[in-house]
N, C-alpha and C. Protein backbone atom coordinates (compact mmCIF):
# COMPACT_ATOMS: atom_id res chain seq x y z
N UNK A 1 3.78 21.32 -51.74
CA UNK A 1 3.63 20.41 -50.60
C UNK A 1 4.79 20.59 -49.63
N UNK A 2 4.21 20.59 -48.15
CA UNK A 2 5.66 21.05 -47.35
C UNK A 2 6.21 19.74 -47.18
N UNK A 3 7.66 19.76 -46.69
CA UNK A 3 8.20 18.45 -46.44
C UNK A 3 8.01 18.06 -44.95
N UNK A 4 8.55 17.20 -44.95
CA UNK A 4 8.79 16.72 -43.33
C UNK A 4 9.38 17.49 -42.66
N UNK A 5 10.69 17.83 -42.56
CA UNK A 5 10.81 18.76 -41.62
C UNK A 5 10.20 20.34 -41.64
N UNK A 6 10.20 20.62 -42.45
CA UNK A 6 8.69 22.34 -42.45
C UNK A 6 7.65 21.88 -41.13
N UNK A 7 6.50 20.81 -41.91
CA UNK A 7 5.83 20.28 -40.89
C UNK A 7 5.94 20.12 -39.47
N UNK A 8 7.24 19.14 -39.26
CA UNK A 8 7.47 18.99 -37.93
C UNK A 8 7.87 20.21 -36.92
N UNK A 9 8.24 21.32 -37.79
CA UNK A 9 8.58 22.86 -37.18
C UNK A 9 7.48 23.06 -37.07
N UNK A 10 6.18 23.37 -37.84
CA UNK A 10 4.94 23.90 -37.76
C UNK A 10 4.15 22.89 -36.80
N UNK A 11 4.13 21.74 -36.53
CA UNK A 11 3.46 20.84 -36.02
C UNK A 11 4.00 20.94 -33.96
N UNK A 12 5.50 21.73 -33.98
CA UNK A 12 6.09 21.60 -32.67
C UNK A 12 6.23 23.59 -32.65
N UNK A 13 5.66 24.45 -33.60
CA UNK A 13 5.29 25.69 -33.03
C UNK A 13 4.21 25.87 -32.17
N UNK A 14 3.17 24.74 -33.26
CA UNK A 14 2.02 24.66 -32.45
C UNK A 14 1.48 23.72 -31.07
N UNK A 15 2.60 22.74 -31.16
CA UNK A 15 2.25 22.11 -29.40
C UNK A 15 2.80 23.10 -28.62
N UNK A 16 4.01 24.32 -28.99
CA UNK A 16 4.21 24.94 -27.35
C UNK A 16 3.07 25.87 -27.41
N UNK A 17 2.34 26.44 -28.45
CA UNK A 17 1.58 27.03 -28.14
C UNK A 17 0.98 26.89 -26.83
N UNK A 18 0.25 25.78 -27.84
CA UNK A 18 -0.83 25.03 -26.76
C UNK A 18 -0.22 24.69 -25.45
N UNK A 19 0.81 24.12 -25.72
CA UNK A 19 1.12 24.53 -24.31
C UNK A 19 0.82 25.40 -23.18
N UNK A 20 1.55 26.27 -23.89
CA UNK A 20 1.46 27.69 -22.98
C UNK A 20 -0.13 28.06 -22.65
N UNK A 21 -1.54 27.57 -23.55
CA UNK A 21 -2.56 27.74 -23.34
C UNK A 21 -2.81 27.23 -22.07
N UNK A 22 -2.31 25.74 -22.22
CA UNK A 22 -2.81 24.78 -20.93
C UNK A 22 -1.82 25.20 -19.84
N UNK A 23 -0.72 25.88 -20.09
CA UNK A 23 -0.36 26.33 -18.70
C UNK A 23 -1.23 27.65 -17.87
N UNK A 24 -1.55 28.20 -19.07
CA UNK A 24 -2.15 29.70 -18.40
C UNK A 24 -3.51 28.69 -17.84
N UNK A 25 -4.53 28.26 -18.59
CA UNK A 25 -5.92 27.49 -17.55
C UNK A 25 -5.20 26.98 -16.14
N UNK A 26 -4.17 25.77 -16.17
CA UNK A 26 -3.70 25.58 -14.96
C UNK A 26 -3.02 26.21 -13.70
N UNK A 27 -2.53 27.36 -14.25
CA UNK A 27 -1.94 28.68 -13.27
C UNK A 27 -3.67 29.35 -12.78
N UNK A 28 -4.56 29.53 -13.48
CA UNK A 28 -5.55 30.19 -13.28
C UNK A 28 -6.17 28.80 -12.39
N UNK A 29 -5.94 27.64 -12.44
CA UNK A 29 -6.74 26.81 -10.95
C UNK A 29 -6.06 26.47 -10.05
N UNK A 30 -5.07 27.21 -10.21
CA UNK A 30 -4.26 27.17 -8.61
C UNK A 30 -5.09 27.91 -7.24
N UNK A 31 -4.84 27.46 -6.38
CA UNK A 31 -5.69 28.27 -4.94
C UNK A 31 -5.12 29.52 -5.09
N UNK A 32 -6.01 30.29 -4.09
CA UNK A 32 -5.83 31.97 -4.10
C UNK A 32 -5.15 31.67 -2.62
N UNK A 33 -3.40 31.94 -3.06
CA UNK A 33 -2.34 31.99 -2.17
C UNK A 33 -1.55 32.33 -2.63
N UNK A 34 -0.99 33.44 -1.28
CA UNK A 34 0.26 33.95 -1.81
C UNK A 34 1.22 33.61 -2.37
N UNK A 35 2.14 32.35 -1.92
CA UNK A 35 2.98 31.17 -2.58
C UNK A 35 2.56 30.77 -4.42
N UNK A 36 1.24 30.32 -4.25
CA UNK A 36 0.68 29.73 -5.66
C UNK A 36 0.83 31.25 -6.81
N UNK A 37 0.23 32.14 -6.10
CA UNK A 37 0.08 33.37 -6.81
C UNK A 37 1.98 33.80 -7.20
N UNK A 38 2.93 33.78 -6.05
CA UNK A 38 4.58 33.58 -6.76
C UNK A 38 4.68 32.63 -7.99
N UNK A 39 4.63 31.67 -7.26
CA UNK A 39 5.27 30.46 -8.50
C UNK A 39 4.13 30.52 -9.65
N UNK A 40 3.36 30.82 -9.55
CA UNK A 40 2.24 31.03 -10.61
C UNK A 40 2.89 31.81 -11.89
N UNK A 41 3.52 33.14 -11.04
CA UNK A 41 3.60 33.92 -11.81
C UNK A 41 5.11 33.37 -12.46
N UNK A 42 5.53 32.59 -11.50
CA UNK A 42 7.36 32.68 -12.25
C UNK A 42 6.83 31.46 -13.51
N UNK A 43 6.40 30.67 -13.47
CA UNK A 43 6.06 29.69 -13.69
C UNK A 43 5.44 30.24 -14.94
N UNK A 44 4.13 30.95 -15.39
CA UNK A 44 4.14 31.90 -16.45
C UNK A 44 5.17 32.31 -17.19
N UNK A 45 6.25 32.95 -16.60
CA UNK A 45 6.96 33.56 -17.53
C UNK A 45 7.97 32.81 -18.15
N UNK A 46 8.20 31.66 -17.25
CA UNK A 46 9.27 30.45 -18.31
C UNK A 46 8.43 29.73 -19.01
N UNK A 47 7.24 29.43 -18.68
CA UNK A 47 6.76 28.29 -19.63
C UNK A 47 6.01 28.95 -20.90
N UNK A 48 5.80 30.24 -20.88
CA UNK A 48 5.38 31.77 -21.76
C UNK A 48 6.52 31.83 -23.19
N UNK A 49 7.68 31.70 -22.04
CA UNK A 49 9.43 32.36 -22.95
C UNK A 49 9.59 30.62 -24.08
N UNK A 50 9.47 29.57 -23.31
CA UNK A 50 9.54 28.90 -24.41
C UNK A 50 9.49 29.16 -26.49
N UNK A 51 7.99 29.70 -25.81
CA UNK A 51 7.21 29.25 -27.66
C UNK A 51 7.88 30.67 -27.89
N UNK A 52 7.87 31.98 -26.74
CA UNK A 52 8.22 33.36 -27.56
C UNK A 52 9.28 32.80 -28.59
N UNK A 53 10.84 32.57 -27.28
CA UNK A 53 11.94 32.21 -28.13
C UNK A 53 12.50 31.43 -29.05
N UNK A 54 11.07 30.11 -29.59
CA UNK A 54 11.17 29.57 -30.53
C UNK A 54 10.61 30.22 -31.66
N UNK A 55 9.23 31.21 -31.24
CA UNK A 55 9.28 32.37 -32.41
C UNK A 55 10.06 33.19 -33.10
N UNK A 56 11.00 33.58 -31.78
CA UNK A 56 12.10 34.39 -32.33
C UNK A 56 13.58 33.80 -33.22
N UNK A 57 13.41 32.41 -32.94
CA UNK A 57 14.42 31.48 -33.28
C UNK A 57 13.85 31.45 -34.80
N UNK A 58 12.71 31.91 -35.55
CA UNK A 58 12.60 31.67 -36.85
C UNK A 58 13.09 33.03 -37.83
N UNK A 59 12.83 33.72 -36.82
CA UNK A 59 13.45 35.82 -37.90
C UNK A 59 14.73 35.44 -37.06
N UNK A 60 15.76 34.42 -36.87
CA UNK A 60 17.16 35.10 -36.69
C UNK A 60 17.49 35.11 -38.05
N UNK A 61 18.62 35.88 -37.66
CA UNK A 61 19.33 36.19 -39.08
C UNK A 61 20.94 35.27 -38.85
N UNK A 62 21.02 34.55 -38.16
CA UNK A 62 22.10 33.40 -38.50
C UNK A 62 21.94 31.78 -37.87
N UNK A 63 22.59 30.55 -38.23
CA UNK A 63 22.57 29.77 -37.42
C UNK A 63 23.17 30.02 -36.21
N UNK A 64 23.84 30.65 -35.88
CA UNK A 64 24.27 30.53 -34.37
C UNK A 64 23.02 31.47 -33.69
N UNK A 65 22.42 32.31 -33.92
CA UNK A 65 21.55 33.41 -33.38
C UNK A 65 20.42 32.30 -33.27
N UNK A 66 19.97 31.41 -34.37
CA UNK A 66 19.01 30.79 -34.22
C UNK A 66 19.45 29.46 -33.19
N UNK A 67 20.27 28.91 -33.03
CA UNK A 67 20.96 27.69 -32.15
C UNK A 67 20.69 28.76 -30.63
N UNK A 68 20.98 30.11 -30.46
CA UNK A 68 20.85 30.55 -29.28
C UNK A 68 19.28 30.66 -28.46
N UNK A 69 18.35 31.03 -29.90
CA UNK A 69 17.18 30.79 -29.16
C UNK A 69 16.32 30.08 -28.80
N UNK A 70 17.13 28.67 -29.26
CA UNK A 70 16.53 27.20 -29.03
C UNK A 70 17.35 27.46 -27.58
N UNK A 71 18.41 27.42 -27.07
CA UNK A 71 19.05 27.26 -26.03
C UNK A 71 18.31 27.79 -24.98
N UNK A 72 17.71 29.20 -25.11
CA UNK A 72 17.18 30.37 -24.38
C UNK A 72 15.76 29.19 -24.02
N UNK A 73 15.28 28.26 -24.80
CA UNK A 73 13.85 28.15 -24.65
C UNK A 73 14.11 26.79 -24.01
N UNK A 74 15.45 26.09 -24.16
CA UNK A 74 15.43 25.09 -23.46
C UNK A 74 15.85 25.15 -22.22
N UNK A 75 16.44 26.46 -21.85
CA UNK A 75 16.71 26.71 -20.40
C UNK A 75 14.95 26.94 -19.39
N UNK A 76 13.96 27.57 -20.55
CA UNK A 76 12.93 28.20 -19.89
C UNK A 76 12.49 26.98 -19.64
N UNK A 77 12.56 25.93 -20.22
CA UNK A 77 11.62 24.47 -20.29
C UNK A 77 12.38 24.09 -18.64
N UNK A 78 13.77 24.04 -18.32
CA UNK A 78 14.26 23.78 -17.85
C UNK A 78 13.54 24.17 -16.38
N UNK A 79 13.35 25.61 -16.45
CA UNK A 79 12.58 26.11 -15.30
C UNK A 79 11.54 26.10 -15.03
N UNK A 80 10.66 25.76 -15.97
CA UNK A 80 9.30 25.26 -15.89
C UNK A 80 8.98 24.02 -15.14
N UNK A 81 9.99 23.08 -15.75
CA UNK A 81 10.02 21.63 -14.80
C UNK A 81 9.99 22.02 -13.40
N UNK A 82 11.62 22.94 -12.69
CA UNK A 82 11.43 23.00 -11.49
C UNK A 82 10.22 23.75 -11.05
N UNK A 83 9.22 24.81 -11.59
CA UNK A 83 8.23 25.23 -11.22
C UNK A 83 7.18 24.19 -10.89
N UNK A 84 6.77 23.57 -11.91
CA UNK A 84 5.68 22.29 -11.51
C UNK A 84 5.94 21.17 -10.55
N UNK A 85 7.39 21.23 -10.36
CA UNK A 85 7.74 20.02 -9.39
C UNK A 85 7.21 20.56 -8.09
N UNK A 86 7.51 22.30 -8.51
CA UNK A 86 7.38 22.72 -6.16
C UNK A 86 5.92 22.27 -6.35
N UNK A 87 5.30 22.72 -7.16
CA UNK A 87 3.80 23.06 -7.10
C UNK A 87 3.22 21.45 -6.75
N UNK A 88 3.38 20.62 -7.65
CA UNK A 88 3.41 19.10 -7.52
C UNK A 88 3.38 19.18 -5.80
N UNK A 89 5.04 18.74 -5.54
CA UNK A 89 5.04 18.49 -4.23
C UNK A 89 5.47 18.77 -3.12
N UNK A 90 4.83 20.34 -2.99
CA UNK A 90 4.32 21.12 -2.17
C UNK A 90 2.51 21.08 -1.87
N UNK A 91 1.93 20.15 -3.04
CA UNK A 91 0.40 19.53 -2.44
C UNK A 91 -0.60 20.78 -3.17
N UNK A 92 0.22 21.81 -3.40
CA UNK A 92 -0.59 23.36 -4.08
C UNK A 92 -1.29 23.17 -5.26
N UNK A 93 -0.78 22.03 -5.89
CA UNK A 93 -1.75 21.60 -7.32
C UNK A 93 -2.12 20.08 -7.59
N UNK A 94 -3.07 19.89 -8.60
CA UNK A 94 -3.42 18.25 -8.84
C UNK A 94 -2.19 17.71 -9.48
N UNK A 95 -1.84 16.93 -8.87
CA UNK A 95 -0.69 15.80 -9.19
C UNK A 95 -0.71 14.83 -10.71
N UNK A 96 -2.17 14.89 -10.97
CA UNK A 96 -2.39 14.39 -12.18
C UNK A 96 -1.97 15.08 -13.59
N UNK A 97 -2.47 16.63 -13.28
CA UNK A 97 -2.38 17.45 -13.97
C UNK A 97 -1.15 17.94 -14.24
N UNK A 98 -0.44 18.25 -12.87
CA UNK A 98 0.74 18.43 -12.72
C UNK A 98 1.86 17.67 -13.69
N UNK A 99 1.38 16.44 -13.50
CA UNK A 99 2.37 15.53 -14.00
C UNK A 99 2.33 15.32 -15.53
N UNK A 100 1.06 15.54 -15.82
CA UNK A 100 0.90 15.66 -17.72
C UNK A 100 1.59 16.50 -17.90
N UNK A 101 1.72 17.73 -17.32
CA UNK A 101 2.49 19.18 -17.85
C UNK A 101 3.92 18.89 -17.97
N UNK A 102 4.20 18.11 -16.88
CA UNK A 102 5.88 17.79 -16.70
C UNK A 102 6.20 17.14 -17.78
N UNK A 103 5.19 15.78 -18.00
CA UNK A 103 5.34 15.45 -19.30
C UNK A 103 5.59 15.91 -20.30
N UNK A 104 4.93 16.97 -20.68
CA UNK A 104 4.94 17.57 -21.97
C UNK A 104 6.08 18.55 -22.01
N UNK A 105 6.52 18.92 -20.30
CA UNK A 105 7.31 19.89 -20.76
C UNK A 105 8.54 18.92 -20.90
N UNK A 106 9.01 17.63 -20.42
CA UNK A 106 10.42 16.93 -20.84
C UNK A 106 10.85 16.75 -22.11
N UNK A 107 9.28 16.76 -22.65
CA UNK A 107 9.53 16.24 -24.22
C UNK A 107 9.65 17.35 -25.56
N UNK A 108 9.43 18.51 -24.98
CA UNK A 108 9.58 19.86 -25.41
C UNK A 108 11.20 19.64 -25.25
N UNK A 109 11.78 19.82 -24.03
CA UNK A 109 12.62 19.95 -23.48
C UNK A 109 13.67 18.93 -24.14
N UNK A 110 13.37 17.67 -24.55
CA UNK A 110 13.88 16.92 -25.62
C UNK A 110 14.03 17.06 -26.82
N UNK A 111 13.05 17.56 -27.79
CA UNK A 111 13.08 17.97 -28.75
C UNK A 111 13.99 19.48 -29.12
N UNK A 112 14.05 20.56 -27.99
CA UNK A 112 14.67 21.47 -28.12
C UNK A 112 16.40 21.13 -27.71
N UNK A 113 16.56 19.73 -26.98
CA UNK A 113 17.72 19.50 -26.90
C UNK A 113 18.16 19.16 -28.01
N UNK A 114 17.57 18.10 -28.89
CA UNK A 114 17.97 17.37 -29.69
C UNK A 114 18.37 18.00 -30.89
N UNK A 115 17.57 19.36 -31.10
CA UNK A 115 17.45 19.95 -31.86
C UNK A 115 18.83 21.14 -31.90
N UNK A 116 19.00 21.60 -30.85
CA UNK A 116 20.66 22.42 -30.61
C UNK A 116 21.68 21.67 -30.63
N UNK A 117 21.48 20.16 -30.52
CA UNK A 117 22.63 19.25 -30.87
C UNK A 117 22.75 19.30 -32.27
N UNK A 118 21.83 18.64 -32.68
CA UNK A 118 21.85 19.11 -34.59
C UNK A 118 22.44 20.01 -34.99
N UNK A 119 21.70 21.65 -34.71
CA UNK A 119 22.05 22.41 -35.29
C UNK A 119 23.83 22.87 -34.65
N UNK A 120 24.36 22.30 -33.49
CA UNK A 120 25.57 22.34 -32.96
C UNK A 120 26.75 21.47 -34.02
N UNK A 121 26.11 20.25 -34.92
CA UNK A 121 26.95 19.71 -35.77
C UNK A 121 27.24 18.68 -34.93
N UNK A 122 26.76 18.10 -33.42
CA UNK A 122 26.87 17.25 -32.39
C UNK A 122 26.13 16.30 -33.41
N UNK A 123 25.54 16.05 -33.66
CA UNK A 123 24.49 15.36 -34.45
C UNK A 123 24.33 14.67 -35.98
């Protein structure tokens, strides 16, 4: 039987997944514009790098290597926010939608903080 924290690793591999699912549908209903088609794409590749570098945060081979790729994924979360904010309000996407994503990405973005504090000994 896994414990609680196993779970909560397996239970928060699989929300950035999904994440990253519901970001790629929402990049794909952006308007066909040059602007949307930029931030689209930057916007992809941080909110993409998240779940990579929490994948990669499980084959490190030390705590500090693994504390780095929580860092790496909380910077990408970091840029993801400012991506959805232009998109938000710059009027280029639904505000509703927009704003669930932001949601989800603060709380990613929380959990990956909280989590490099821990493993920092802050905690």
């Amino acid at each position: 039987m896994q414990n609680d924290k196993s779970k909560f690793k397996d239970e928060f591999k699989r929300r950035i997944y999904k994440f990253a699912l519901e970001i790629i549908k929402f990049i794909d209903e952006l308007p066909n514009e040059k602007t949307c088609e930029i931030i689209g794409n930057q916007l992809l590749r941080s909110a993409t790098s998240i779940g990579a570098n929490v994948a990669e945060a499980n084959a490190a081979s030390s705590r500090r290597d693994y504390t780095n790729y929580f860092s790496h994924a909380l910077k990408s979360a970091n840029e993801t926010k400012f991506w959805l904010g232009l998109l938000r309000d710059s009027s280029k996407a639904d505000k509703d939608n927009t704003n669930r994503l932001l949601k989800e990405t603060t709380e990613i973005a929380n959990i990956l903080a909280s989590s490099i504090l821990t493993l920092k000994g802050k905690r």
